[in-house]
PDB file of N, CA and C in Angstrom:
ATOM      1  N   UNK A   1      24.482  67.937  -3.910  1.00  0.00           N
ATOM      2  CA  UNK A   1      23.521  66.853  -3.917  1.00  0.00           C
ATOM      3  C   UNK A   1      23.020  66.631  -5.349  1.00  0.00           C
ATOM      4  N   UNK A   2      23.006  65.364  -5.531  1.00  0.00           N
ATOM      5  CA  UNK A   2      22.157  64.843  -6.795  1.00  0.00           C
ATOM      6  C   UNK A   2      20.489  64.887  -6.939  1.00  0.00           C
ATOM      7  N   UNK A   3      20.716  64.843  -8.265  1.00  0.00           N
ATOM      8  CA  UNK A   3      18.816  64.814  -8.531  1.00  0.00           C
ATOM      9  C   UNK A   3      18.206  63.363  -7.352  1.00  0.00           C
ATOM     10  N   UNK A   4      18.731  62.525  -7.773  1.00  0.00           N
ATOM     11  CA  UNK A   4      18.810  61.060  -6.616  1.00  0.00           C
ATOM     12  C   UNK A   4      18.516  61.550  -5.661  1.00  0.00           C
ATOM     13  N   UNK A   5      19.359  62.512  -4.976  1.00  0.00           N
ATOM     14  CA  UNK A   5      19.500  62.373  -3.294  1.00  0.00           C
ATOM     15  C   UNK A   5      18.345  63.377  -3.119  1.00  0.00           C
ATOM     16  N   UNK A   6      17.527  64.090  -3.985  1.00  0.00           N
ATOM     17  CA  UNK A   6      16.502  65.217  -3.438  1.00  0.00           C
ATOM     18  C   UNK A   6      15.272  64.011  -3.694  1.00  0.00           C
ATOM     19  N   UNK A   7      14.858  63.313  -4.764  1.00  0.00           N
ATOM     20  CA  UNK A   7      14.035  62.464  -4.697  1.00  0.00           C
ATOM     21  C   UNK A   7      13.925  61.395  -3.647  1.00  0.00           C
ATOM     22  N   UNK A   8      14.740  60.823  -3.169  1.00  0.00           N
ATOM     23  CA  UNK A   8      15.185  60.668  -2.021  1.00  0.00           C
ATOM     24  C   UNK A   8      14.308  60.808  -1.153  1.00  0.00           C
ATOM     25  N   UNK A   9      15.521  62.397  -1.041  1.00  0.00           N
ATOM     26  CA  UNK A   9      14.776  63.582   0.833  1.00  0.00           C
ATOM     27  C   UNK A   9      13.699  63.578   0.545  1.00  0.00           C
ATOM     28  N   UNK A  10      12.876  63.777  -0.341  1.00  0.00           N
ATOM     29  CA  UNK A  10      11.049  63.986  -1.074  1.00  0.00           C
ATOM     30  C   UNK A  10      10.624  63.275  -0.403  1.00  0.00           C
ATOM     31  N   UNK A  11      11.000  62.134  -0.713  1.00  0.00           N
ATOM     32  CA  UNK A  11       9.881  60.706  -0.473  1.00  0.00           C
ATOM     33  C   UNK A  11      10.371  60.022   1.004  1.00  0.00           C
ATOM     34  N   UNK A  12      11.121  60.444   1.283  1.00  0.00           N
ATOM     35  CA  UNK A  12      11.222  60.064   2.908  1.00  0.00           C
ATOM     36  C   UNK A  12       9.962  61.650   3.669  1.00  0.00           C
ATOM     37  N   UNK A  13      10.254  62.643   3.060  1.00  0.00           N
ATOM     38  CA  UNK A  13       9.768  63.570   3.983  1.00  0.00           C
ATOM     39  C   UNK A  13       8.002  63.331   3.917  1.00  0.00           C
ATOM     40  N   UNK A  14       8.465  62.454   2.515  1.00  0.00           N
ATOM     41  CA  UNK A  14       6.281  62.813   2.147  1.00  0.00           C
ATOM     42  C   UNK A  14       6.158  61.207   2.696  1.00  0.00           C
ATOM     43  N   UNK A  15       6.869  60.125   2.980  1.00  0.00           N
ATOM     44  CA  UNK A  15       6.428  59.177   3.957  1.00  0.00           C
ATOM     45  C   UNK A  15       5.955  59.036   5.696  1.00  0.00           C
ATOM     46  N   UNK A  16       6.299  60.636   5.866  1.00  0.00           N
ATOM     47  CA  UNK A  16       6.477  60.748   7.519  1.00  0.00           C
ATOM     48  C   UNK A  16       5.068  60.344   8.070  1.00  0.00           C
ATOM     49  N   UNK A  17       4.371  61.552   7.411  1.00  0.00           N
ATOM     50  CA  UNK A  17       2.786  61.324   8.005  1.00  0.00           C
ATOM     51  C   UNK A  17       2.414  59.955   8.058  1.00  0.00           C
ATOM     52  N   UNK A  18       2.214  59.001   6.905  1.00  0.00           N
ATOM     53  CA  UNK A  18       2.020  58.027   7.396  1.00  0.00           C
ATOM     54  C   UNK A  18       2.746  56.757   8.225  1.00  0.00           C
ATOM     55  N   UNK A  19       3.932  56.672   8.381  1.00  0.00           N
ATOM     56  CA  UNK A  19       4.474  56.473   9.466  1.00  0.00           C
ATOM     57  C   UNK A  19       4.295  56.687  10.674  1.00  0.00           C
ATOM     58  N   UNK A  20       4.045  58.230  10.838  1.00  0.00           N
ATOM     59  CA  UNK A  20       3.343  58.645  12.445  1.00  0.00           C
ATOM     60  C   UNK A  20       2.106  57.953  12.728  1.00  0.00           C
ATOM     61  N   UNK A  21       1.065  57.960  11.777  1.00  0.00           N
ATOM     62  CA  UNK A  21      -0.247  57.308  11.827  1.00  0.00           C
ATOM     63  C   UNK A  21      -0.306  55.599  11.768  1.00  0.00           C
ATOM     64  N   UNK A  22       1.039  55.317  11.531  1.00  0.00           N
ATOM     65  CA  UNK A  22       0.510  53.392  11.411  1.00  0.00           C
ATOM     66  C   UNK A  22       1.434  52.951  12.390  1.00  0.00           C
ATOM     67  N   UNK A  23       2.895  53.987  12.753  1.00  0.00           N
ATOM     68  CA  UNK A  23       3.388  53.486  14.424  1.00  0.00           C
ATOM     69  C   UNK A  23       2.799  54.296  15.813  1.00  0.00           C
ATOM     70  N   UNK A  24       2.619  55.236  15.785  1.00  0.00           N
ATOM     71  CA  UNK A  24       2.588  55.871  16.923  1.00  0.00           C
ATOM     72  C   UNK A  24       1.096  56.246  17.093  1.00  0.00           C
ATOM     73  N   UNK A  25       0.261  56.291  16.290  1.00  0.00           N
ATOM     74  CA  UNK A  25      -1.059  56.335  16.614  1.00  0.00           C
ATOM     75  C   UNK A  25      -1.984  55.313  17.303  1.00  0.00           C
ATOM     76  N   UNK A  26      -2.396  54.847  18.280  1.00  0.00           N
ATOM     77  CA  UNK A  26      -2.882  53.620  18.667  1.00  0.00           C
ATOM     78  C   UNK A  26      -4.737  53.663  18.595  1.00  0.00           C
ATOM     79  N   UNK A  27      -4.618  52.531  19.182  1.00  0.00           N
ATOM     80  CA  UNK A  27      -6.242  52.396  19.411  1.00  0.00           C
ATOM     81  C   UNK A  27      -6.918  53.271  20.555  1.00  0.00           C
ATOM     82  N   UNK A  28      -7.885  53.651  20.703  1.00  0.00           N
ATOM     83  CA  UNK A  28      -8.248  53.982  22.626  1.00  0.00           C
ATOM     84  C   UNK A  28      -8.341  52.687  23.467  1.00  0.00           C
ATOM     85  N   UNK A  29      -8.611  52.920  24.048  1.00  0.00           N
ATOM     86  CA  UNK A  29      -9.010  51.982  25.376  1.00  0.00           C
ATOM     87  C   UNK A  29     -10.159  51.700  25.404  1.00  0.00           C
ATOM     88  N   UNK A  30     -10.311  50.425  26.041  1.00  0.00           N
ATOM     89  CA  UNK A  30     -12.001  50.317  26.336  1.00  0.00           C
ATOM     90  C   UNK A  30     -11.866  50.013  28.273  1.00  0.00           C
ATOM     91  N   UNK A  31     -10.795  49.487  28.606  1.00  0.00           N
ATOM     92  CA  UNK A  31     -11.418  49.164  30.019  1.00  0.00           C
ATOM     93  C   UNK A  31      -9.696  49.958  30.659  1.00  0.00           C
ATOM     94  N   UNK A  32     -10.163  49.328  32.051  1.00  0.00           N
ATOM     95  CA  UNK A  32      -8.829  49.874  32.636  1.00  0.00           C
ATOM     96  C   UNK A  32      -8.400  49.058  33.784  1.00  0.00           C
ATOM     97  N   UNK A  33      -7.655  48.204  33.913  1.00  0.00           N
ATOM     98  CA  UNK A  33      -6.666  47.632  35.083  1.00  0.00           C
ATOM     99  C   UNK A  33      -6.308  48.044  35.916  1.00  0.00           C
ATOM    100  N   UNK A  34      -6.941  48.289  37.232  1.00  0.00           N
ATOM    101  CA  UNK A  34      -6.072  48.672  38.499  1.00  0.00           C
ATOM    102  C   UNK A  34      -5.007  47.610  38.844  1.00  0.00           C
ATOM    103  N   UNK A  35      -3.882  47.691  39.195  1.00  0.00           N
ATOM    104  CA  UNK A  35      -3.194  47.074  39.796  1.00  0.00           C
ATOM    105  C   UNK A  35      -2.788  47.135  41.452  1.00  0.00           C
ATOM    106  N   UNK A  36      -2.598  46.411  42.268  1.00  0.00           N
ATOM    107  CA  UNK A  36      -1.920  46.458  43.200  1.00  0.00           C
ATOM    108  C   UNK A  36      -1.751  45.607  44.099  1.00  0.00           C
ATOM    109  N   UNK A  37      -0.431  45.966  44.790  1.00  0.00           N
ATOM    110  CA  UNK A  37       0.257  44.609  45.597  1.00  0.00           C
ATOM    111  C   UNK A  37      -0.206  43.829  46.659  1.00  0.00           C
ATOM    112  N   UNK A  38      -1.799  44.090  46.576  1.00  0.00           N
ATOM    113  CA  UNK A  38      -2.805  43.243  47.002  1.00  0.00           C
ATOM    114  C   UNK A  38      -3.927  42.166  46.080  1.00  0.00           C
ATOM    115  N   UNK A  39      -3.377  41.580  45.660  1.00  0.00           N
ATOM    116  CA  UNK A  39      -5.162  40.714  45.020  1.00  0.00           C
ATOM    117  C   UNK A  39      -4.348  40.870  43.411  1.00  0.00           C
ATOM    118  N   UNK A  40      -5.382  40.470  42.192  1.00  0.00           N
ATOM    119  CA  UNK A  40      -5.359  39.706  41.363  1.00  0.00           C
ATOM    120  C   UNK A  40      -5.506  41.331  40.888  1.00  0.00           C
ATOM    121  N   UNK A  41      -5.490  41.874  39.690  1.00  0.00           N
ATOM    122  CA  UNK A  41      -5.984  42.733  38.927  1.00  0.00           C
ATOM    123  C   UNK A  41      -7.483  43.226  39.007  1.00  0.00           C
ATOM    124  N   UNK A  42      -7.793  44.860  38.891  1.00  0.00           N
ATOM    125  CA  UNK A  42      -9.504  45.053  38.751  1.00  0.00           C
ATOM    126  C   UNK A  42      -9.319  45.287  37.561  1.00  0.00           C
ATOM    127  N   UNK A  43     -10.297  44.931  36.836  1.00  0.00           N
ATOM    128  CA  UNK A  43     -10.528  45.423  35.442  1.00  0.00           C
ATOM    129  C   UNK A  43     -11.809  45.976  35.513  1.00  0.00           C
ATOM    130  N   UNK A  44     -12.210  47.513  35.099  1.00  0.00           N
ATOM    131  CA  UNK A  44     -13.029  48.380  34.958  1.00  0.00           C
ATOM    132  C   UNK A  44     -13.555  48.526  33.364  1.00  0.00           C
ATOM    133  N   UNK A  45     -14.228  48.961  33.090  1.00  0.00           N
ATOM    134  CA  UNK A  45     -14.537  49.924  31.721  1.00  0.00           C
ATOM    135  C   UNK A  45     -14.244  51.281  32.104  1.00  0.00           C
ATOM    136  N   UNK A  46     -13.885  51.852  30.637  1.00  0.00           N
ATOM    137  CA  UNK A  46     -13.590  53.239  30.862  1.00  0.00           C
ATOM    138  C   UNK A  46     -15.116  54.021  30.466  1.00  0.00           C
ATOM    139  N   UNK A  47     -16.210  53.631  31.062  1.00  0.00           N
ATOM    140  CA  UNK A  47     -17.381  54.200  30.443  1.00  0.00           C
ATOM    141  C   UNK A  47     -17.941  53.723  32.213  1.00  0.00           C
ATOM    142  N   UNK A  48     -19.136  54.259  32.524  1.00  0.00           N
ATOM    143  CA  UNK A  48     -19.564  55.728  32.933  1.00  0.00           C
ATOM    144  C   UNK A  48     -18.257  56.430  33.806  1.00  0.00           C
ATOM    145  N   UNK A  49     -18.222  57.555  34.167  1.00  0.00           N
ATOM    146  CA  UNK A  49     -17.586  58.620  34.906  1.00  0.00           C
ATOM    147  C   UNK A  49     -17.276  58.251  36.211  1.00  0.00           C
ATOM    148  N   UNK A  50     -16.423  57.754  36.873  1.00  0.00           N
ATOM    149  CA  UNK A  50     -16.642  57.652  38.279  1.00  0.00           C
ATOM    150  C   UNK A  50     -15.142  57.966  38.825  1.00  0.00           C
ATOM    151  N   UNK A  51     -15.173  58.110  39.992  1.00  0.00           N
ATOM    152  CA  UNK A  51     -13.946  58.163  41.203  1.00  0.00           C
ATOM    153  C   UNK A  51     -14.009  56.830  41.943  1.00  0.00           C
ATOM    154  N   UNK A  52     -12.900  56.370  42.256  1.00  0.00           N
ATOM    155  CA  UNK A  52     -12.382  55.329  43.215  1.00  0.00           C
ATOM    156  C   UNK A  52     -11.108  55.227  44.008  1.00  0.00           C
ATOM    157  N   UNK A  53     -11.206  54.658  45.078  1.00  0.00           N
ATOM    158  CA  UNK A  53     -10.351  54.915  46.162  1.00  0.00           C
ATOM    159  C   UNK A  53      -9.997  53.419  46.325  1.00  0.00           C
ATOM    160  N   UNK A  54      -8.699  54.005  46.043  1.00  0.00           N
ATOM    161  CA  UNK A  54      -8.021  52.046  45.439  1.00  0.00           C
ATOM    162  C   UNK A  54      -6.840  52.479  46.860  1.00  0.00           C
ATOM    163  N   UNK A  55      -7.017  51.310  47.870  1.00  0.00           N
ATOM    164  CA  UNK A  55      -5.803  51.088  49.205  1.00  0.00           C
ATOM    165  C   UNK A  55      -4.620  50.695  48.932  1.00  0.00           C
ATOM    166  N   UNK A  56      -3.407  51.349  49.040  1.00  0.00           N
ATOM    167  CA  UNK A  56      -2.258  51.092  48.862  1.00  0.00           C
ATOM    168  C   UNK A  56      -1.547  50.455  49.977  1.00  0.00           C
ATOM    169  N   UNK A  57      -0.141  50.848  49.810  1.00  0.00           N
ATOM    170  CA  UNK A  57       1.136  50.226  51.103  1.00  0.00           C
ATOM    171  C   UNK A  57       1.044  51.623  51.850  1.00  0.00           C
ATOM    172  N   UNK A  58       1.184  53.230  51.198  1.00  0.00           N
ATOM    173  CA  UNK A  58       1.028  54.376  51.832  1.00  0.00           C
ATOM    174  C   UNK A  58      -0.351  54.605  52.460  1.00  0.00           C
ATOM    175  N   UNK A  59      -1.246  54.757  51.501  1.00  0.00           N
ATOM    176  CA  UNK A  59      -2.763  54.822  51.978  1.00  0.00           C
ATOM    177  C   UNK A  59      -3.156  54.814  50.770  1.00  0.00           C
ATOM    178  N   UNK A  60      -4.394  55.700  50.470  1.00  0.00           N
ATOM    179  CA  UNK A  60      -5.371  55.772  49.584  1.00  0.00           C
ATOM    180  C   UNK A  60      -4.793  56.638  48.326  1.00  0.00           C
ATOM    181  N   UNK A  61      -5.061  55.846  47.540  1.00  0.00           N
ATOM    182  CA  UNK A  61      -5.263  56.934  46.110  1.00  0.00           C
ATOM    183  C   UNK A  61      -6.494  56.608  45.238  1.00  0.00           C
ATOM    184  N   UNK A  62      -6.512  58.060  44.623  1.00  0.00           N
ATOM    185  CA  UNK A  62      -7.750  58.179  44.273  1.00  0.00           C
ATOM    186  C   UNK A  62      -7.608  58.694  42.671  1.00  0.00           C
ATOM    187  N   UNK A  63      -8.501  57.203  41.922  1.00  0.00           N
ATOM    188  CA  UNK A  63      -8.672  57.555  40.205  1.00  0.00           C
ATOM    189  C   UNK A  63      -9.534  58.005  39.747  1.00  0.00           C
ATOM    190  N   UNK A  64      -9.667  58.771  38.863  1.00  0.00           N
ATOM    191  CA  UNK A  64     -10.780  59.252  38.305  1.00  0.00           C
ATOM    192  C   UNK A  64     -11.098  58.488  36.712  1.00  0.00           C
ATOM    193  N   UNK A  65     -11.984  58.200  36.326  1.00  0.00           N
ATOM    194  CA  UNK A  65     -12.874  58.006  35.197  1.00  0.00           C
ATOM    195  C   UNK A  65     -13.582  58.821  34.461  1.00  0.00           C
ATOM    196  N   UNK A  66     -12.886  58.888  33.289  1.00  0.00           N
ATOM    197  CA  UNK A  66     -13.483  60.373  32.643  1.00  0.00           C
ATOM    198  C   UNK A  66     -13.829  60.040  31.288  1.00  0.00           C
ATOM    199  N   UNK A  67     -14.745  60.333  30.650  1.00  0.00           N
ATOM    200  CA  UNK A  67     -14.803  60.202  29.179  1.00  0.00           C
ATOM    201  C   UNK A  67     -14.339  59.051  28.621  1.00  0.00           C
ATOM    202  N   UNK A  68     -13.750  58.227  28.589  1.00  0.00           N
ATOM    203  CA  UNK A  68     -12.858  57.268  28.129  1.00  0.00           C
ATOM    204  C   UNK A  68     -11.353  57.398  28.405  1.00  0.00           C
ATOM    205  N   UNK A  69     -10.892  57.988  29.714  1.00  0.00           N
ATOM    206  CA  UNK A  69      -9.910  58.091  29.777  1.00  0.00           C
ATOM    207  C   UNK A  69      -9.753  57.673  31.674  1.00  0.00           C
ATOM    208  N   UNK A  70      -8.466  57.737  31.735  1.00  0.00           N
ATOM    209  CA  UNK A  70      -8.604  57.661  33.290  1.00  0.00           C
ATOM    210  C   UNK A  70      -7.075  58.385  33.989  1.00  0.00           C
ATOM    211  N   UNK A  71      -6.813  58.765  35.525  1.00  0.00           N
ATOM    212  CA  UNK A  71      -5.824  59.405  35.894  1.00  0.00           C
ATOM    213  C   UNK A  71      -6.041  59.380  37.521  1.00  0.00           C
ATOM    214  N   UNK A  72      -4.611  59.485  38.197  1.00  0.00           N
ATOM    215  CA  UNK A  72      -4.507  59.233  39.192  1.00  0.00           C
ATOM    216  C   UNK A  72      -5.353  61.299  39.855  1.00  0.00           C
ATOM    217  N   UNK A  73      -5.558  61.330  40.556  1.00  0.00           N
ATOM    218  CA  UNK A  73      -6.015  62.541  41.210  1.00  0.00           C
ATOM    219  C   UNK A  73      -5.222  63.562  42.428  1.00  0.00           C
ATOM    220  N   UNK A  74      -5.460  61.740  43.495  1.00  0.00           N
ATOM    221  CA  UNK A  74      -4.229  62.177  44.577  1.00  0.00           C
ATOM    222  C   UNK A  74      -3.879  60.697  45.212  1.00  0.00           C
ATOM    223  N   UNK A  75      -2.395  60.960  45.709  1.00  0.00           N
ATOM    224  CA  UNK A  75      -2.155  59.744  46.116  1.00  0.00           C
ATOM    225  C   UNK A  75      -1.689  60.008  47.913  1.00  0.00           C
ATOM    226  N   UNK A  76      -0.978  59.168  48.255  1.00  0.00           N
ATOM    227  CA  UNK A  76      -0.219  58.934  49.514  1.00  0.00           C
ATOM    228  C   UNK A  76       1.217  59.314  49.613  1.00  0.00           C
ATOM    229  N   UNK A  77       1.439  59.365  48.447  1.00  0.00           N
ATOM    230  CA  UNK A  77       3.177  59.283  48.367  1.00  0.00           C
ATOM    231  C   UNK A  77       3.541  60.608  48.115  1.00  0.00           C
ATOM    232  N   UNK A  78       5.045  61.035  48.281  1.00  0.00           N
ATOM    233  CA  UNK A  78       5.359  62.074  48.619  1.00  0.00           C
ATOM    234  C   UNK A  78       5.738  63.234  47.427  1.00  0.00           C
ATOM    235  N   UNK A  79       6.207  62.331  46.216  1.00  0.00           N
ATOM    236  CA  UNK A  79       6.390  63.636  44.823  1.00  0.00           C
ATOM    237  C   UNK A  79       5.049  63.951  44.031  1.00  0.00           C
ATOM    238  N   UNK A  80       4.247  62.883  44.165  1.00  0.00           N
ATOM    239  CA  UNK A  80       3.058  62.955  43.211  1.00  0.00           C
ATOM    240  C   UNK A  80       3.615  63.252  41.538  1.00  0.00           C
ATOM    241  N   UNK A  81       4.118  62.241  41.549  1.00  0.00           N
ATOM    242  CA  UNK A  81       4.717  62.159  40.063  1.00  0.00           C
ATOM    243  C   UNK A  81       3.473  60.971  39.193  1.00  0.00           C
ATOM    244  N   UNK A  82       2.548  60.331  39.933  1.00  0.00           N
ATOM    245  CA  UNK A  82       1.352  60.090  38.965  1.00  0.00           C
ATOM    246  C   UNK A  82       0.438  60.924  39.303  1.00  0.00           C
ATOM    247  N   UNK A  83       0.021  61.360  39.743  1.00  0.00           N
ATOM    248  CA  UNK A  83      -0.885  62.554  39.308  1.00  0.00           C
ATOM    249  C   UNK A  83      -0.351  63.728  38.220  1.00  0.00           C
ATOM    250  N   UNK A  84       1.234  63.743  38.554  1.00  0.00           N
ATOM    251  CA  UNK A  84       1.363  64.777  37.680  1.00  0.00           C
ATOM    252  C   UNK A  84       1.648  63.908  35.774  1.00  0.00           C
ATOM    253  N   UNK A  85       0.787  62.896  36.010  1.00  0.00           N
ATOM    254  CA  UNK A  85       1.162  62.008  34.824  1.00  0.00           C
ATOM    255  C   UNK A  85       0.186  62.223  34.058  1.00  0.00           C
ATOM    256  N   UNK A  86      -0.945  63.220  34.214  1.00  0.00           N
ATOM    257  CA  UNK A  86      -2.037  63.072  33.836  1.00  0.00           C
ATOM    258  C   UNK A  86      -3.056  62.089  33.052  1.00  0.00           C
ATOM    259  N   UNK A  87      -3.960  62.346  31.972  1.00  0.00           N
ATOM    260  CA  UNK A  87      -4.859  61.480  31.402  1.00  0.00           C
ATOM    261  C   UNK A  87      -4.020  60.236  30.739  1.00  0.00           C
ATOM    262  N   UNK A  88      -4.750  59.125  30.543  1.00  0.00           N
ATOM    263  CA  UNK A  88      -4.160  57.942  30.035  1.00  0.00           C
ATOM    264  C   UNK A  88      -5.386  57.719  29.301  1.00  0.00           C
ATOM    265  N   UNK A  89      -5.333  57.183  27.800  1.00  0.00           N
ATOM    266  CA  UNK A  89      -6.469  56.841  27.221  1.00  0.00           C
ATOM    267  C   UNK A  89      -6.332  56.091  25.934  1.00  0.00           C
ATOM    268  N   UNK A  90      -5.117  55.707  25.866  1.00  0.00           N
ATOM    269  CA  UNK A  90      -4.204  54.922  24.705  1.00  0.00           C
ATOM    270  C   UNK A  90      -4.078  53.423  24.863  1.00  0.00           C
ATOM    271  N   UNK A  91      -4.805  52.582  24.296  1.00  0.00           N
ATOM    272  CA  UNK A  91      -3.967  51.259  24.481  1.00  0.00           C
ATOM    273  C   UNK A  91      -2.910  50.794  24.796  1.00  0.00           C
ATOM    274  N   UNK A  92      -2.378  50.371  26.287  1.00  0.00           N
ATOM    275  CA  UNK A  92      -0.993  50.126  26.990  1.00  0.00           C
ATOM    276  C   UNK A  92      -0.534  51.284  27.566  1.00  0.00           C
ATOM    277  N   UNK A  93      -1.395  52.232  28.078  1.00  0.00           N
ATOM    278  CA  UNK A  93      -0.540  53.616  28.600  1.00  0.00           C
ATOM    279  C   UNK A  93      -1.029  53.306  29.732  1.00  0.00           C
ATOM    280  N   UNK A  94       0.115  53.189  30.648  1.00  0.00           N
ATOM    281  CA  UNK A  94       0.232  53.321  32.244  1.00  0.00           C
ATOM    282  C   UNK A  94       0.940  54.359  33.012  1.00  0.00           C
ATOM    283  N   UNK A  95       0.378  54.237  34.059  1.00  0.00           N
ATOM    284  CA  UNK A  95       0.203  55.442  34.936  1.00  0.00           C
ATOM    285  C   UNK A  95       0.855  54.423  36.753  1.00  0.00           C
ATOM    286  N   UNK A  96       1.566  54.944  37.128  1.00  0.00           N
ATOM    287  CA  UNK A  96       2.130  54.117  38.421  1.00  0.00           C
ATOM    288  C   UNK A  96       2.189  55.284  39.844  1.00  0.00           C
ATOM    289  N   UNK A  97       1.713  54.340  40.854  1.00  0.00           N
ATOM    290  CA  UNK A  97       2.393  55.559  42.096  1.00  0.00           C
ATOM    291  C   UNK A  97       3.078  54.147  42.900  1.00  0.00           C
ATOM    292  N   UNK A  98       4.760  54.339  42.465  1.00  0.00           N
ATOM    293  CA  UNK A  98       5.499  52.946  42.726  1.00  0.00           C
ATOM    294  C   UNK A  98       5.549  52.718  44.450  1.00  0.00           C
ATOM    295  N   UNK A  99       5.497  54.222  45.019  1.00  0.00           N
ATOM    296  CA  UNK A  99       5.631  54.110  46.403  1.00  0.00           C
ATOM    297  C   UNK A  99       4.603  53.695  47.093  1.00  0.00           C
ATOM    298  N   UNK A 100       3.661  53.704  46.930  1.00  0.00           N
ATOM    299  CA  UNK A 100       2.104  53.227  46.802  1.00  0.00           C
ATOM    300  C   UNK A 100       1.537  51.999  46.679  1.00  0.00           C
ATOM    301  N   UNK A 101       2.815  51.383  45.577  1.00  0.00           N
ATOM    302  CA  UNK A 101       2.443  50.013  44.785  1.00  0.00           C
ATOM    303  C   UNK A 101       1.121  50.201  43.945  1.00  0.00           C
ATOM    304  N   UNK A 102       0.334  50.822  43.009  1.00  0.00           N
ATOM    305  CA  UNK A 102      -0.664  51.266  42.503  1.00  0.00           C
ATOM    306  C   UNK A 102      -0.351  51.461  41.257  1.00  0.00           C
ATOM    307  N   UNK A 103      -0.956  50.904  40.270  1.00  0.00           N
ATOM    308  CA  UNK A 103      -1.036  51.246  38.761  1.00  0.00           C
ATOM    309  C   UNK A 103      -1.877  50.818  38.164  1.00  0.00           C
ATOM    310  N   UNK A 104      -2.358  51.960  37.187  1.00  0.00           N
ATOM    311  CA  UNK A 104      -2.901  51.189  36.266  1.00  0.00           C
ATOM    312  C   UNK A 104      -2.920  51.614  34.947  1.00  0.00           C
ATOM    313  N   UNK A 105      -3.459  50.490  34.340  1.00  0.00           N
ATOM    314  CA  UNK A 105      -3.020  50.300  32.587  1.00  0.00           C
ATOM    315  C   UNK A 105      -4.696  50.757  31.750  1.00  0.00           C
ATOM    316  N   UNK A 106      -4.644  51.036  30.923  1.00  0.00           N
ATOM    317  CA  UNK A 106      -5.477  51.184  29.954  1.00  0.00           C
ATOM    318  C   UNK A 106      -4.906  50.121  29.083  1.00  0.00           C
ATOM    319  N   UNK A 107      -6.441  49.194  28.657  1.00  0.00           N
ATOM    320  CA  UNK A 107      -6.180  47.628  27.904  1.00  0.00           C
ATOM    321  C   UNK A 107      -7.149  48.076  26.440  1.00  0.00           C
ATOM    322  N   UNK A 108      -7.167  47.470  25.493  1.00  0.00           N
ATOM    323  CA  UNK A 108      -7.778  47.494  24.175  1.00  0.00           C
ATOM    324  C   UNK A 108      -7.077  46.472  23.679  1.00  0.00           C
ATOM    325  N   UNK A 109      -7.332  46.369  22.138  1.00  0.00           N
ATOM    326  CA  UNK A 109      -7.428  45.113  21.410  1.00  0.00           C
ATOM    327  C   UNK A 109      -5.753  45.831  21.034  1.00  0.00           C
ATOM    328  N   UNK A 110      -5.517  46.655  20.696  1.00  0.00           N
ATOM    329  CA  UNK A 110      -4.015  47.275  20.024  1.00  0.00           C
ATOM    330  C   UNK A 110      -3.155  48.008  21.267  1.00  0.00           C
ATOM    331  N   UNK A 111      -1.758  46.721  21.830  1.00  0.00           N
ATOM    332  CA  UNK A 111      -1.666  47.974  22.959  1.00  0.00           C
ATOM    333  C   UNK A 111      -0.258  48.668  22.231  1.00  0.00           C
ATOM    334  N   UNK A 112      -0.480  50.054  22.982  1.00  0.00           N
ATOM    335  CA  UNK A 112       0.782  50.754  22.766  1.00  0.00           C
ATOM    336  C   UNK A 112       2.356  50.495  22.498  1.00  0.00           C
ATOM    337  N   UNK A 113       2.390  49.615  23.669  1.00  0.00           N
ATOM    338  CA  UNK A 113       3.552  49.183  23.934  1.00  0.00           C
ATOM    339  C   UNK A 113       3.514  47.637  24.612  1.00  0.00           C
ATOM    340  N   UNK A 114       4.670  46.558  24.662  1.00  0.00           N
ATOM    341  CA  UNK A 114       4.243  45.523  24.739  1.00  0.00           C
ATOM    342  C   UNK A 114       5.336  45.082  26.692  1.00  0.00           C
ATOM    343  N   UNK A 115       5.789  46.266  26.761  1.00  0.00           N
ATOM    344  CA  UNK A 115       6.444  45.947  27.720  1.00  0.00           C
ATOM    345  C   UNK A 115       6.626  47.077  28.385  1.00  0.00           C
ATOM    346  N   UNK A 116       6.680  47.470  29.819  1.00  0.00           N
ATOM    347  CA  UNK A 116       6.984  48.415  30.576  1.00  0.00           C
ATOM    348  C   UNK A 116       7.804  48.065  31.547  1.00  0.00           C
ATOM    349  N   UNK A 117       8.929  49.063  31.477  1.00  0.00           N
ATOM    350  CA  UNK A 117       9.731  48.715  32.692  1.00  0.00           C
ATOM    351  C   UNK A 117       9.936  49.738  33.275  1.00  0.00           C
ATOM    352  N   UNK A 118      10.011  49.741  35.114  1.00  0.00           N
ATOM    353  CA  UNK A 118      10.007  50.405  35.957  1.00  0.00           C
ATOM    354  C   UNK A 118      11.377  50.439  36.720  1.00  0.00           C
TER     355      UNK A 118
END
């Protein structure tokens, strides 16, 4: 390797950090979107603390409100692969229980991601 190619590796390796911090770092959340295959969207704040029991196609699942964050608890459906999805608290981070028809999004001014597919 050339003097070139180590100045180079340098300055790519000493660009990383900020790269991580201006793509992958997002905003928090301020509210939160229930979804489901009943009715129009709820939109919540992620501020005070609460539990809710949002009716599905299976039955009930139940979100919790925490700190500025939010997460499924328990659902109806049979793997519990959103509960095991834990906290969401990122601009555009969703959380789904598809068998359920139930999701929801964490919204802010910067979202994560601009598209989700299921």
């Amino acid at each position: 390797m050339t003097r070139a190619d180590w100045v180079l590796l340098l300055a790519l390796l000493a660009g990383l950090p900020w790269l991580y911090v201006h793509f992958w770092n997002s905003a928090p959340g301020q509210q939160l979107a229930i979804l489901t295959a009943e009715g129009p969207p709820r939109i919540l704040p992620l501020y005070p603390n609460r539990e809710l029991r949002i009716a599905g196609a299976l039955g009930d699942s139940l979100i919790r409100i925490e700190q500025g964050r939010a997460r499924f608890i328990a659902s109806a459906c049979s793997n519990k692969v959103c509960v095991q999805r834990g906290w969401i608290d990122a601009s555009g981070e969703t959380s789904a229980c598809l068998p359920n028809r139930v999701s929801i999004q964490v919204l802010g001014r910067d979202a994560r991601y601009d598209a989700v597919n299921f």
